[in-house]
N, C-alpha and C. Protein backbone atom coordinates (compact mmCIF):
# COMPACT_ATOMS: atom_id res chain seq x y z
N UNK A 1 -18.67 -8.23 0.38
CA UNK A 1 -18.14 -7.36 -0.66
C UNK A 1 -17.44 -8.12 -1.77
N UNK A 2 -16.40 -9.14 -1.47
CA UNK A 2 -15.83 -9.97 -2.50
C UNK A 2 -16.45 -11.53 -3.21
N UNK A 3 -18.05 -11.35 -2.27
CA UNK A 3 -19.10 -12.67 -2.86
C UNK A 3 -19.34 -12.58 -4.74
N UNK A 4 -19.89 -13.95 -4.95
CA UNK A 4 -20.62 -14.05 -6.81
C UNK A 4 -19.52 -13.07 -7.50
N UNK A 5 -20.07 -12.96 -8.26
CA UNK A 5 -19.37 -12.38 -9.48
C UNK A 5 -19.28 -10.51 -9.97
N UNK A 6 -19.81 -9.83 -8.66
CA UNK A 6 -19.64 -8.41 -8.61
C UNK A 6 -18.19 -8.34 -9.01
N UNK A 7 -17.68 -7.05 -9.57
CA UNK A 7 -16.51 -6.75 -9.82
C UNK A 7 -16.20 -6.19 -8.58
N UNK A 8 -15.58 -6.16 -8.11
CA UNK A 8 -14.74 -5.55 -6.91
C UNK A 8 -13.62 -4.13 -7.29
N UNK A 9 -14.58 -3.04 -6.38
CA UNK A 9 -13.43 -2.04 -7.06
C UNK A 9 -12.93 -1.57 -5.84
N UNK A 10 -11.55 -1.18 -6.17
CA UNK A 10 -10.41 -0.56 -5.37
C UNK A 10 -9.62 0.79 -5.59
N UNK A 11 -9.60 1.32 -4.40
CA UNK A 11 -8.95 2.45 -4.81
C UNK A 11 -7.61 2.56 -3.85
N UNK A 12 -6.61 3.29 -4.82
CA UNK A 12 -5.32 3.18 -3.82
C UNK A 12 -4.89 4.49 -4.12
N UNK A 13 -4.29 4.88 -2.86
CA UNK A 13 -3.83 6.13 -1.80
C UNK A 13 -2.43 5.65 -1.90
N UNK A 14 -1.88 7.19 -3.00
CA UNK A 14 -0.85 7.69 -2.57
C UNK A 14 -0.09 9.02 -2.61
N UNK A 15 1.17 8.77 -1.75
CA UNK A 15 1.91 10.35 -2.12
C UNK A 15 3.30 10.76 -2.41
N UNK A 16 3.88 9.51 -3.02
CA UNK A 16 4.79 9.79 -3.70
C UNK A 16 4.94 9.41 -5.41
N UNK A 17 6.23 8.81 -5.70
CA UNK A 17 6.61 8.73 -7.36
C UNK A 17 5.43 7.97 -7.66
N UNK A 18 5.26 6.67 -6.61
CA UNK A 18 4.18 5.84 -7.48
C UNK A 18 4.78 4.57 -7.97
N UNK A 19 5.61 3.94 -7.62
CA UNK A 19 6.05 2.89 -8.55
C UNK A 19 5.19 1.41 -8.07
N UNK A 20 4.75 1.48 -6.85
CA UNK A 20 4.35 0.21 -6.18
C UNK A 20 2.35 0.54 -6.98
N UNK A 21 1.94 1.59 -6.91
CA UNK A 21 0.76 1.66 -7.45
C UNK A 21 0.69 1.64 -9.02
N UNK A 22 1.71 1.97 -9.61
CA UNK A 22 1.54 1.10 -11.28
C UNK A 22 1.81 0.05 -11.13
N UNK A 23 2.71 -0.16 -9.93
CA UNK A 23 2.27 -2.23 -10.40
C UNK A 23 0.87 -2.64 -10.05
N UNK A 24 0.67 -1.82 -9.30
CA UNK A 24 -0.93 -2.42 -8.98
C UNK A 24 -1.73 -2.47 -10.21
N UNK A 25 -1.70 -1.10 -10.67
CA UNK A 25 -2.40 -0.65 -11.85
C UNK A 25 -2.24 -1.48 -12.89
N UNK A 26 -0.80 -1.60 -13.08
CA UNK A 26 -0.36 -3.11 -14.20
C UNK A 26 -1.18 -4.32 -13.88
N UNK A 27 -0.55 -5.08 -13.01
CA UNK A 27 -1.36 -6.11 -12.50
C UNK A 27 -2.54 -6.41 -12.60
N UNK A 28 -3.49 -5.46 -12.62
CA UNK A 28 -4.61 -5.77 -12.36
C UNK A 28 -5.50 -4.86 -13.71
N UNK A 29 -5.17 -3.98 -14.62
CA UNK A 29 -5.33 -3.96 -15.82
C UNK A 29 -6.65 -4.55 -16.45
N UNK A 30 -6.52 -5.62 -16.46
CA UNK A 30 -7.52 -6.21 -17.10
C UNK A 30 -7.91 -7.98 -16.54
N UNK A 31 -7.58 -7.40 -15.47
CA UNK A 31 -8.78 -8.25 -14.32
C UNK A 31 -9.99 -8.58 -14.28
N UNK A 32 -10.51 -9.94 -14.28
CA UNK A 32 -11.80 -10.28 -14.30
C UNK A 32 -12.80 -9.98 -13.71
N UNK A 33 -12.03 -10.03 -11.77
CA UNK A 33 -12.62 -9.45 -10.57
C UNK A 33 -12.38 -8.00 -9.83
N UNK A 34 -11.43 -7.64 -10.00
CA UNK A 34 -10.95 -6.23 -9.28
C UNK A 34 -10.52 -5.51 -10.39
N UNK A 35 -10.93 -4.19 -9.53
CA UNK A 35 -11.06 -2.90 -10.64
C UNK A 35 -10.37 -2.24 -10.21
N UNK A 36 -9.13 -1.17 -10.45
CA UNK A 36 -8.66 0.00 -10.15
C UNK A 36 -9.50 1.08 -10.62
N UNK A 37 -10.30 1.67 -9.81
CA UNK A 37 -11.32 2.31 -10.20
C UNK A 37 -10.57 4.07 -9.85
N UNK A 38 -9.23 4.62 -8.69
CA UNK A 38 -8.78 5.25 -8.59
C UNK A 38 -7.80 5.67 -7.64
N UNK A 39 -7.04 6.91 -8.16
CA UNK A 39 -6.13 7.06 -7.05
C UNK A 39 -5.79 8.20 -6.37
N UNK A 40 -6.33 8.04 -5.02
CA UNK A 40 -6.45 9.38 -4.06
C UNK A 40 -4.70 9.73 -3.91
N UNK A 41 -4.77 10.75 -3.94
CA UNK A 41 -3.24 11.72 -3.84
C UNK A 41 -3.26 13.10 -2.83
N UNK A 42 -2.33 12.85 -2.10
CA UNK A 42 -2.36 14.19 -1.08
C UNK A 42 -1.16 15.17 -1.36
N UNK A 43 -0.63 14.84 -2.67
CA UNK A 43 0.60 16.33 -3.02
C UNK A 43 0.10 16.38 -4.75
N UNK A 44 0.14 17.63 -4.65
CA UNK A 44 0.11 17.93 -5.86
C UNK A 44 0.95 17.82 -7.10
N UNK A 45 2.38 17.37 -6.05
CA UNK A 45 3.73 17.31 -7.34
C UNK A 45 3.71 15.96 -7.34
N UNK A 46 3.00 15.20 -6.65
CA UNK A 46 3.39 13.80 -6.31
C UNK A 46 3.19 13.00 -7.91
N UNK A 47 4.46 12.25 -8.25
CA UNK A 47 4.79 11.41 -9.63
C UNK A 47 3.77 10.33 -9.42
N UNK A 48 3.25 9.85 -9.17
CA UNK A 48 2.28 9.02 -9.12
C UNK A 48 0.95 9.45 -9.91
N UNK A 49 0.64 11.05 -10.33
CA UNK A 49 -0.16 11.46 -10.79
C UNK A 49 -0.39 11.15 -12.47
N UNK A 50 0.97 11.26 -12.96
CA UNK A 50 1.60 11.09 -14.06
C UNK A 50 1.22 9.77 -14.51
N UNK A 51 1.39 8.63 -13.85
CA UNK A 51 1.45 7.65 -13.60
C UNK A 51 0.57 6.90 -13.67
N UNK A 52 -0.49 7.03 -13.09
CA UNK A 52 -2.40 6.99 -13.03
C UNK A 52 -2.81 7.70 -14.57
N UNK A 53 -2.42 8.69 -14.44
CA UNK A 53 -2.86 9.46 -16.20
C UNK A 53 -2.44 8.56 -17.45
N UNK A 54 -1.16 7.55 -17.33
CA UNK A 54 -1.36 7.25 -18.66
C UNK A 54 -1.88 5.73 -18.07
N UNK A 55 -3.04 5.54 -17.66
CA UNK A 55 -3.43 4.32 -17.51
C UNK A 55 -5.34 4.75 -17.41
N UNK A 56 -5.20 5.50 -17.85
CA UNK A 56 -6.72 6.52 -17.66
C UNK A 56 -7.25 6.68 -16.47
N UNK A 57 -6.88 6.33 -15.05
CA UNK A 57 -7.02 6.32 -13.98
C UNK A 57 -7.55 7.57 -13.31
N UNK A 58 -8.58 7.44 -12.98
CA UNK A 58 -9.30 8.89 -12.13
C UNK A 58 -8.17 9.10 -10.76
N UNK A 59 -7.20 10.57 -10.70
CA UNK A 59 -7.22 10.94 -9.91
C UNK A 59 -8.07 12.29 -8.96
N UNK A 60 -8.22 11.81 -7.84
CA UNK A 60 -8.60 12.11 -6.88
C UNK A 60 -7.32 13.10 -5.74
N UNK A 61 -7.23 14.81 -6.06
CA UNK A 61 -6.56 14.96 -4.91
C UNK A 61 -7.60 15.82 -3.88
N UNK A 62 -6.42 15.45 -2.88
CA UNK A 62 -7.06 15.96 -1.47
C UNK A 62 -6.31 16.49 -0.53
N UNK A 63 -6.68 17.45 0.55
CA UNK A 63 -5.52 18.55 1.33
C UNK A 63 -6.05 17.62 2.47
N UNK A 64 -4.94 18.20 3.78
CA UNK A 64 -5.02 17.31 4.90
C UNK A 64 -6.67 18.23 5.37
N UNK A 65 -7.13 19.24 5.16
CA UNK A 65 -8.86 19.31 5.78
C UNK A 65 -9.63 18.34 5.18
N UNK A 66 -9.25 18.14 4.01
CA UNK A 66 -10.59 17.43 3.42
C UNK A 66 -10.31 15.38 3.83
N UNK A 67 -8.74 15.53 4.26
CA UNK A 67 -8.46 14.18 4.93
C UNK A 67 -9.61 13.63 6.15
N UNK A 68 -9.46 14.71 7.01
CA UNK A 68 -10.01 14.71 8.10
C UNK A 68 -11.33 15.31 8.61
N UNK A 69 -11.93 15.94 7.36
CA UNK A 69 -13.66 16.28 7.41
C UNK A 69 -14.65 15.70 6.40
N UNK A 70 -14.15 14.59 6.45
CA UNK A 70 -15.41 13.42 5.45
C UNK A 70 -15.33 13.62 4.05
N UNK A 71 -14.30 14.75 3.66
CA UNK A 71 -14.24 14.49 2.35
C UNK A 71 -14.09 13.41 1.27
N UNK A 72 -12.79 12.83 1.57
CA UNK A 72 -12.07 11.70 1.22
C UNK A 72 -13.66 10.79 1.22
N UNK A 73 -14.07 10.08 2.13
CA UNK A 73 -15.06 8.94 2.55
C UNK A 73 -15.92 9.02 1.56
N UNK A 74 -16.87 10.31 1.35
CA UNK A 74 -17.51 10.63 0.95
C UNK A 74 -16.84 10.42 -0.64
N UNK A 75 -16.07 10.45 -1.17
CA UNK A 75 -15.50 10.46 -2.57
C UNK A 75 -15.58 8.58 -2.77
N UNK A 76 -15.13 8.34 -1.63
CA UNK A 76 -14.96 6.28 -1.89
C UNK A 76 -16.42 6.36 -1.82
N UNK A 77 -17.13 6.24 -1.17
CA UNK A 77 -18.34 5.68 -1.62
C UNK A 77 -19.36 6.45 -2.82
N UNK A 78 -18.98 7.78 -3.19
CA UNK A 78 -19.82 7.65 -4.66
C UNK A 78 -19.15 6.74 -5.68
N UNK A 79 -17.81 6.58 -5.27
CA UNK A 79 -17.19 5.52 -6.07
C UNK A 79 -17.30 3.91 -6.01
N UNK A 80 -18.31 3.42 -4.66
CA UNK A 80 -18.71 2.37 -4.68
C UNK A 80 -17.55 1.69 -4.38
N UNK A 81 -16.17 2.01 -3.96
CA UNK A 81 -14.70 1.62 -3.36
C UNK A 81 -15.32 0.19 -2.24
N UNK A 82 -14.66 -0.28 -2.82
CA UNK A 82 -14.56 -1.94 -1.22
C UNK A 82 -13.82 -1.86 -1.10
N UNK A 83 -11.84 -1.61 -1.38
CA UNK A 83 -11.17 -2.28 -0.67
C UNK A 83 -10.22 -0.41 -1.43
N UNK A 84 -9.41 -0.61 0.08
CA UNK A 84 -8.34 0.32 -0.68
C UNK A 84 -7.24 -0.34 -0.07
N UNK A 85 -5.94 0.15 -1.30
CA UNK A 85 -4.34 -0.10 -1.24
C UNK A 85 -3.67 0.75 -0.38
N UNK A 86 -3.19 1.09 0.50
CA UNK A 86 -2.37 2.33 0.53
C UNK A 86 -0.99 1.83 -0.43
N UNK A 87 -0.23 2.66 -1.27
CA UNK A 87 0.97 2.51 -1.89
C UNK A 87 1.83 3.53 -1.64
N UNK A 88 2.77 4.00 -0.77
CA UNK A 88 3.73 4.60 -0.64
C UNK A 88 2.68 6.23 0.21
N UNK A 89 1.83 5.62 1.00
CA UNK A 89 1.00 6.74 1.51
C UNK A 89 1.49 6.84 2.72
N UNK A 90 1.61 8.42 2.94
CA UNK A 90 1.91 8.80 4.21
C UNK A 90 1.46 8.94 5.48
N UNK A 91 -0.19 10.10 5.10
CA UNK A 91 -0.89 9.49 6.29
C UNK A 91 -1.28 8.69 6.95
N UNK A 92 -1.85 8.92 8.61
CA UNK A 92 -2.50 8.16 9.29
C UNK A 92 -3.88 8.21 8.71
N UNK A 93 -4.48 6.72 8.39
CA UNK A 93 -5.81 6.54 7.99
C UNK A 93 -6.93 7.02 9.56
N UNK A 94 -7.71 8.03 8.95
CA UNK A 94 -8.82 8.39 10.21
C UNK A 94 -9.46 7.31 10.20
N UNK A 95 -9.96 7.53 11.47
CA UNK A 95 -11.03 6.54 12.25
C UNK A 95 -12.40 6.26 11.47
N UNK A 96 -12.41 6.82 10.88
CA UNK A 96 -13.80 7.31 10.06
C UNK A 96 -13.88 6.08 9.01
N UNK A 97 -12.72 6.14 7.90
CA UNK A 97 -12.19 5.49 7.32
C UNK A 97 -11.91 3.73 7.56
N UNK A 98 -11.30 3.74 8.41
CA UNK A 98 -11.46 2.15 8.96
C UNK A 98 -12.48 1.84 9.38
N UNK A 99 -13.51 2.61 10.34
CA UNK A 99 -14.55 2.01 10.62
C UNK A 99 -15.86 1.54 9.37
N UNK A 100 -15.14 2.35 8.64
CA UNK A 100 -16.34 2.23 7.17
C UNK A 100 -15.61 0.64 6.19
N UNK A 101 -14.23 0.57 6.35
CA UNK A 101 -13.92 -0.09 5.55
C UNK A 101 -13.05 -1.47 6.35
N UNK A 102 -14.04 -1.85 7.67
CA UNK A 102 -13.27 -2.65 8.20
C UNK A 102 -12.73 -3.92 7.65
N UNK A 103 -11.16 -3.82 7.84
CA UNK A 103 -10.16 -5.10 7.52
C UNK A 103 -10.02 -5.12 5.77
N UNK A 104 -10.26 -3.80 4.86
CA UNK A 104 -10.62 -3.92 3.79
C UNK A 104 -9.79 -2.28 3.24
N UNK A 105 -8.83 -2.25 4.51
CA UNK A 105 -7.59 -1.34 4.18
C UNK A 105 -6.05 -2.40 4.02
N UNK A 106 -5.27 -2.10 2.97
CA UNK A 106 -4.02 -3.06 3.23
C UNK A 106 -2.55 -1.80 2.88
N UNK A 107 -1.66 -2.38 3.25
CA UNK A 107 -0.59 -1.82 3.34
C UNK A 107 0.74 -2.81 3.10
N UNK A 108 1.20 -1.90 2.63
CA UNK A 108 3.08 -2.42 2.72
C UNK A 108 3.72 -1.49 3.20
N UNK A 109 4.61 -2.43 3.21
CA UNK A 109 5.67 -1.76 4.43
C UNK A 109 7.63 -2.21 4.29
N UNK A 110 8.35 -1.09 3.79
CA UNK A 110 9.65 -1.93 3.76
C UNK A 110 10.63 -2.39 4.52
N UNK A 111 10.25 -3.06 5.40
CA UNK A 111 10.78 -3.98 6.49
C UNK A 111 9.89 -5.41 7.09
N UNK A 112 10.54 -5.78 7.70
CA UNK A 112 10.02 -6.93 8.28
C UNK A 112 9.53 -6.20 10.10
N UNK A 113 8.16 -5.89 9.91
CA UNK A 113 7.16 -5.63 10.83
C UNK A 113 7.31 -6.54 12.38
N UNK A 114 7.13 -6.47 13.34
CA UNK A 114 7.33 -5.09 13.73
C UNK A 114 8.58 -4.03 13.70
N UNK A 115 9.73 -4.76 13.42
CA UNK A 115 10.85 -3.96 13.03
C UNK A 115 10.91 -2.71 12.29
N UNK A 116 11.05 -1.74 12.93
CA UNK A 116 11.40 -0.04 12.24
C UNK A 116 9.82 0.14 11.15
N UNK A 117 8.99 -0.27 12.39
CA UNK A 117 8.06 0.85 11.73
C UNK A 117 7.39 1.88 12.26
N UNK A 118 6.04 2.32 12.22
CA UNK A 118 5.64 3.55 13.24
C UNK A 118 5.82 4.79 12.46
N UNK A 119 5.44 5.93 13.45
CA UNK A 119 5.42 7.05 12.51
C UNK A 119 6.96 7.55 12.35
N UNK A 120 6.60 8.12 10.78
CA UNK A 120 8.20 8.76 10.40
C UNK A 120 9.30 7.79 9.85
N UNK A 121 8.54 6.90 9.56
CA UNK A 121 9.39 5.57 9.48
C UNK A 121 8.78 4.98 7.80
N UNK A 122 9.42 5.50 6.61
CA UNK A 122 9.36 5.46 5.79
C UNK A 122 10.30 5.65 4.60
N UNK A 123 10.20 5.02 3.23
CA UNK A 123 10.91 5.36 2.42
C UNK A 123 12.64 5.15 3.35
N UNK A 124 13.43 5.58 2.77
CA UNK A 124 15.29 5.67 3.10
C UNK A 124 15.50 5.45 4.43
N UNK A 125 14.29 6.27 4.66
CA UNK A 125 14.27 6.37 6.78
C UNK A 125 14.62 4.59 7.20
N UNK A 126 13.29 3.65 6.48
CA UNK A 126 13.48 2.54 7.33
C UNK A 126 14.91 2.18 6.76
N UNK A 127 15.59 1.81 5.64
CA UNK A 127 16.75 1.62 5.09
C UNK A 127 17.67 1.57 5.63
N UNK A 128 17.87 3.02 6.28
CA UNK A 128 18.99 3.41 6.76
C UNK A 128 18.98 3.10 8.58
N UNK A 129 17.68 2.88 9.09
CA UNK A 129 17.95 2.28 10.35
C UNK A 129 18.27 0.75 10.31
N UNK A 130 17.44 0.02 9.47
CA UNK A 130 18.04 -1.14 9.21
C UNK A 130 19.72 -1.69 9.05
N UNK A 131 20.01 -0.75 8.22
CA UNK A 131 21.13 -0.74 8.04
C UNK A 131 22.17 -0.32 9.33
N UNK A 132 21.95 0.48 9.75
CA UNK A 132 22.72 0.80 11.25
C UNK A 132 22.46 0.03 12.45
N UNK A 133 21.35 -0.29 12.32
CA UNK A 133 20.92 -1.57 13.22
C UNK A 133 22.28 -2.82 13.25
N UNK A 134 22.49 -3.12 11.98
CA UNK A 134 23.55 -4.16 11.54
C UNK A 134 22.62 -5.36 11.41
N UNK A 135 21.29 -5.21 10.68
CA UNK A 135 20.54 -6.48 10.51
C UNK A 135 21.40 -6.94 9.84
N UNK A 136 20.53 -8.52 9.46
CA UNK A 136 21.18 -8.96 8.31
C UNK A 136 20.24 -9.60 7.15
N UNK A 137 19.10 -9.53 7.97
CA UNK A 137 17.95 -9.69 6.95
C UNK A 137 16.86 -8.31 7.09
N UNK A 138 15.84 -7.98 5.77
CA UNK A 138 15.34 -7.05 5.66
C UNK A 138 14.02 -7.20 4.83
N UNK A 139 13.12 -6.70 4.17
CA UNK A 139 12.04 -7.49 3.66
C UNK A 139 11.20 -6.51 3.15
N UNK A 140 9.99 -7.48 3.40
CA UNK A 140 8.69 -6.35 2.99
C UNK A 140 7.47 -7.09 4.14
N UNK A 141 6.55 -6.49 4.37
CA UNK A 141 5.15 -6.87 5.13
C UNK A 141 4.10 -5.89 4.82
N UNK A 142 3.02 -7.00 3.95
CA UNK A 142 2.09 -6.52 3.46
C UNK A 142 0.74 -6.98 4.86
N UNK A 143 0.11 -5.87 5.27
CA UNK A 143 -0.56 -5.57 6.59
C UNK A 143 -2.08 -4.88 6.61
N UNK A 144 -2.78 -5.59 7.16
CA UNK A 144 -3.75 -4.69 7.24
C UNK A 144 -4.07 -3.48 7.62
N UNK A 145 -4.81 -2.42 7.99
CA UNK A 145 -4.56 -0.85 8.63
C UNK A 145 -5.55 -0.92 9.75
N UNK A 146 -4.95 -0.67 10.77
CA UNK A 146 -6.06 -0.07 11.83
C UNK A 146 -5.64 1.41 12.17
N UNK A 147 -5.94 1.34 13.45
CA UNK A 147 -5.60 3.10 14.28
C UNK A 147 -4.27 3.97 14.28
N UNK A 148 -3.63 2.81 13.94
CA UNK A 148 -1.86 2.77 14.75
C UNK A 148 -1.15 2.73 13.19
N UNK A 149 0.37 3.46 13.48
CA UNK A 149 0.87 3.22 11.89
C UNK A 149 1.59 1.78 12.37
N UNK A 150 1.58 0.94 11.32
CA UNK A 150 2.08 -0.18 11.40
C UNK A 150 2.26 -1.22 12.12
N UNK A 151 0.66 -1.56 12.49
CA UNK A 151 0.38 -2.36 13.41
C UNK A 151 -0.49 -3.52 13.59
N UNK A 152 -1.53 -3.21 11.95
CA UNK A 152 -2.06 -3.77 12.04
C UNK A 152 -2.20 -5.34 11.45
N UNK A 153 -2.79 -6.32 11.02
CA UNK A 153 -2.56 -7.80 11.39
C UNK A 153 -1.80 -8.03 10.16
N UNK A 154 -0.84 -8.58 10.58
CA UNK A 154 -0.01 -9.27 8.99
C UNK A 154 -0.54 -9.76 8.23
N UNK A 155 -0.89 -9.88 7.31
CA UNK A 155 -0.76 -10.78 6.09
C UNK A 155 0.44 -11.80 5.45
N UNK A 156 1.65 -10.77 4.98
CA UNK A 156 2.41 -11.70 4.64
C UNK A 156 3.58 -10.99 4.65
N UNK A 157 4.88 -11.97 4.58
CA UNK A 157 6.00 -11.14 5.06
C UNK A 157 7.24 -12.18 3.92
N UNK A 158 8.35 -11.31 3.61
CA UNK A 158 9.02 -12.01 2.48
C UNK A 158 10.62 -11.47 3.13
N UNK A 159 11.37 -12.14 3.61
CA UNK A 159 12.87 -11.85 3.81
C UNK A 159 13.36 -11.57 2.42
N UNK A 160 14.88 -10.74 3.02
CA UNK A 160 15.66 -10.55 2.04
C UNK A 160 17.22 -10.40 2.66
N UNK A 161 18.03 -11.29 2.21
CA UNK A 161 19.43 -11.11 2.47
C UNK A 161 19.98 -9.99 2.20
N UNK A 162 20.44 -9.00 3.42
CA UNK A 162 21.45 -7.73 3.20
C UNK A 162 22.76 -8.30 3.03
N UNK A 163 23.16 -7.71 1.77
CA UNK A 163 24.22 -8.05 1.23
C UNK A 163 25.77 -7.05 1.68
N UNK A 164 26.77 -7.47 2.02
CA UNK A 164 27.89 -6.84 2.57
C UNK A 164 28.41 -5.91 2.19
N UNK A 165 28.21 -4.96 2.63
CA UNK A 165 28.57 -3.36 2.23
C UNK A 165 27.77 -2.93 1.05
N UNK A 166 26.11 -3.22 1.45
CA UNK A 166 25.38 -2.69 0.71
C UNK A 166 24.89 -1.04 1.21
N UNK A 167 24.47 -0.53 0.60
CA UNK A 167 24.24 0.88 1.19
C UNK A 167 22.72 1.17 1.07
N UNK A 168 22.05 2.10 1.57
CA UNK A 168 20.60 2.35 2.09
C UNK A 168 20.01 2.42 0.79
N UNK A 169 20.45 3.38 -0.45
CA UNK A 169 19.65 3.22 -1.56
C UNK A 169 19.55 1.62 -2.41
N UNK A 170 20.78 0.94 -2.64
CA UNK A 170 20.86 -0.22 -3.14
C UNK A 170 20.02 -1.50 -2.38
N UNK A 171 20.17 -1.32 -1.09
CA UNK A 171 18.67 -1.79 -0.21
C UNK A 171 17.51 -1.35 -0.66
N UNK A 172 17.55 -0.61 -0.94
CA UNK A 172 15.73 -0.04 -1.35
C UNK A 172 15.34 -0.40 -2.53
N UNK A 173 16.19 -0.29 -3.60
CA UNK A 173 15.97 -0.90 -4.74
C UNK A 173 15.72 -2.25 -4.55
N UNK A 174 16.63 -3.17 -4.34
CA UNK A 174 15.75 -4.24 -4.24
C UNK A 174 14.66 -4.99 -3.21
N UNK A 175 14.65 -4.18 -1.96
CA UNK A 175 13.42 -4.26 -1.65
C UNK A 175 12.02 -4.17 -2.10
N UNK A 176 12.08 -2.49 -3.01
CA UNK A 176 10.81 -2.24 -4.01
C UNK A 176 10.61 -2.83 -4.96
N UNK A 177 11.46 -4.35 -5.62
CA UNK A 177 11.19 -5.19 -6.22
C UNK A 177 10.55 -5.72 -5.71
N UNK A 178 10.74 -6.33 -4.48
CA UNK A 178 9.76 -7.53 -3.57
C UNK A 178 8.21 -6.98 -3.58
N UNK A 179 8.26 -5.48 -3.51
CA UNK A 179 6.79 -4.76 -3.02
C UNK A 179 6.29 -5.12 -4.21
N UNK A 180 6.56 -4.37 -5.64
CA UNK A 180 5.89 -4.65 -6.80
C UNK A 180 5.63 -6.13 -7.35
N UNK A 181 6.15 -6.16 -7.07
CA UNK A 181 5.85 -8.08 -7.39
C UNK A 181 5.09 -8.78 -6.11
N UNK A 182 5.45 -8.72 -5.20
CA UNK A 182 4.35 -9.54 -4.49
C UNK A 182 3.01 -9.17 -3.61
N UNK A 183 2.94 -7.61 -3.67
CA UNK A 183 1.90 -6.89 -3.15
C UNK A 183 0.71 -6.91 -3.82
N UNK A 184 0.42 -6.72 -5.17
CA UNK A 184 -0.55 -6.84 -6.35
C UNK A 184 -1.13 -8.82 -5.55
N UNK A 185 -0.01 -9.77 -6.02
CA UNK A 185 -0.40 -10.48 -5.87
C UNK A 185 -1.03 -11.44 -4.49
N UNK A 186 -0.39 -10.57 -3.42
CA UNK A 186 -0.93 -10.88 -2.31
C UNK A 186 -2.53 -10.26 -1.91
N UNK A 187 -2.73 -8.97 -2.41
CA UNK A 187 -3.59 -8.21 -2.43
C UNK A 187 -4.88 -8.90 -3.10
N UNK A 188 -4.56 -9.88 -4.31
CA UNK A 188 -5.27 -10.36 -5.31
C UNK A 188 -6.12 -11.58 -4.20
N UNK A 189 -5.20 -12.24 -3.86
CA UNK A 189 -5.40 -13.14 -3.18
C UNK A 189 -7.00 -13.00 -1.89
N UNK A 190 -5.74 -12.19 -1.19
CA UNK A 190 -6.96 -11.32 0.40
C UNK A 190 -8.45 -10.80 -0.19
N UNK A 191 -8.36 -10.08 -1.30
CA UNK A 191 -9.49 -9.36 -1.68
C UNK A 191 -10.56 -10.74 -2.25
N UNK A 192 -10.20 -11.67 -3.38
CA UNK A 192 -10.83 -12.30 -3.50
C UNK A 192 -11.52 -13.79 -2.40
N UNK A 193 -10.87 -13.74 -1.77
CA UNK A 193 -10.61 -15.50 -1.04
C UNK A 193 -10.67 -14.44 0.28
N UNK A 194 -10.29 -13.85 0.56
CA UNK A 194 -10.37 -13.03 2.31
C UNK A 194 -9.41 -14.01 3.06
N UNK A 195 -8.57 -14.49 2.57
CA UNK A 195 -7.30 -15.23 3.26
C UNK A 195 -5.93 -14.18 2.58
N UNK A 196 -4.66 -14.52 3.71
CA UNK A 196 -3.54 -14.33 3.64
C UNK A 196 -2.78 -15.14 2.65
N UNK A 197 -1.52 -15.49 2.76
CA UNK A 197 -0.56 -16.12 1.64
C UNK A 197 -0.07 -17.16 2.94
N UNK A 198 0.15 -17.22 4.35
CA UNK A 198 0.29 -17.93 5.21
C UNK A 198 1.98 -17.23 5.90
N UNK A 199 1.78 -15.98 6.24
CA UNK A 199 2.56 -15.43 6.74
C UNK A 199 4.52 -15.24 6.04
N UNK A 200 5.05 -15.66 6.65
CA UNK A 200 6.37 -16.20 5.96
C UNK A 200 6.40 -16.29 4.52
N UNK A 201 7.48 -16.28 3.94
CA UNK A 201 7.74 -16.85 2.60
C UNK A 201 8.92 -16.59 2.27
């Protein structure tokens, strides 16, 4: 899929504001090799829609039937999709889905994996267990997707010093710096070369 000089197109899945998928969208803009060709959405209020629109971006929405009766699939491949992003997506990816797009699903995640992830374990949620935990470091891990939420093979993982009497939102903020900035470019990497960044960083 990422051989010679085909453009490589991608589509990324999400369902919230959207901030980690305009960086994608930024990033990759006017790319030689990869295309943001679109972005599947499962809420209708979801800010991410907004978001995709002023970048001319085809959205794509979809209800949880059409998640889980070949709808979705059927939409990536008239779109000729190789690789999808998830960005701030909630569902579990069906079986259907991975088996069509094996090792050619990626994900982030705001923590350092396996730490506080799994289902329900998102957005403030991981934040605030982190935080009660009494870590002292916190991160991001950008991951491949299999069956399981947050399980599947690392790619790459970036610490971050929790700072003393920081609180769950001020954690998140600068965590979702780390995502927008190094997810595009880790992503860039995997899709073209089919290698990682070498775990750590």
């Amino acid at each position: 899929m990422n051989s010679g000089s085909k453009l490589i197109n991608v589509a990324l899945f999400s369902s919230g504001n959207g901030t980690n998928a305009e960086a994608l969208i930024q990033y990759f803009e006017n790319h030689t090799r990869i295309k943001i060709c679109a972005v599947f959405v499962n809420k209708q209020d979801a800010g991410v829609i907004a978001r995709a629109n002023r970048y001319g971006i085809s959205v794509i929405l979809f209800n949880k039937d059409e998640w889980n009766n070949g709808f979705v699939l059927k939409q990536l491949q008239q779109s000729a999709i190789d690789y999808i992003l998830l960005a701030g997506f909630f569902w579990l990816v069906p079986n259907d889905l991975i088996q069509h797009f094996p090792d050619h699903i990626l994900n982030i995640h705001p923590s350092l994996l396996p730490k506080y992830g799994g289902k329900g374990m998102y957005g403030i949620r991981v934040h605030e267990a982190v935080l009660k935990s009494g870590e002292k470091m916190s991160g991001i891990t950008i991951h491949l997707v299999n069956e399981d939420y947050d399980s599947g093979t690392i790619l790459f993982q970036k610490e971050l010093l929790i700072n003393p009497g920081e609180d769950a939102v001020q954690l998140a903020v600068r965590v979702n710096a780390l995502e927008k900035y190094y997810y595009p470019r880790v992503a860039e990497t995997f899709i073209i070369s089919g290698r990682n960044l070498g775990g750590y960083c």
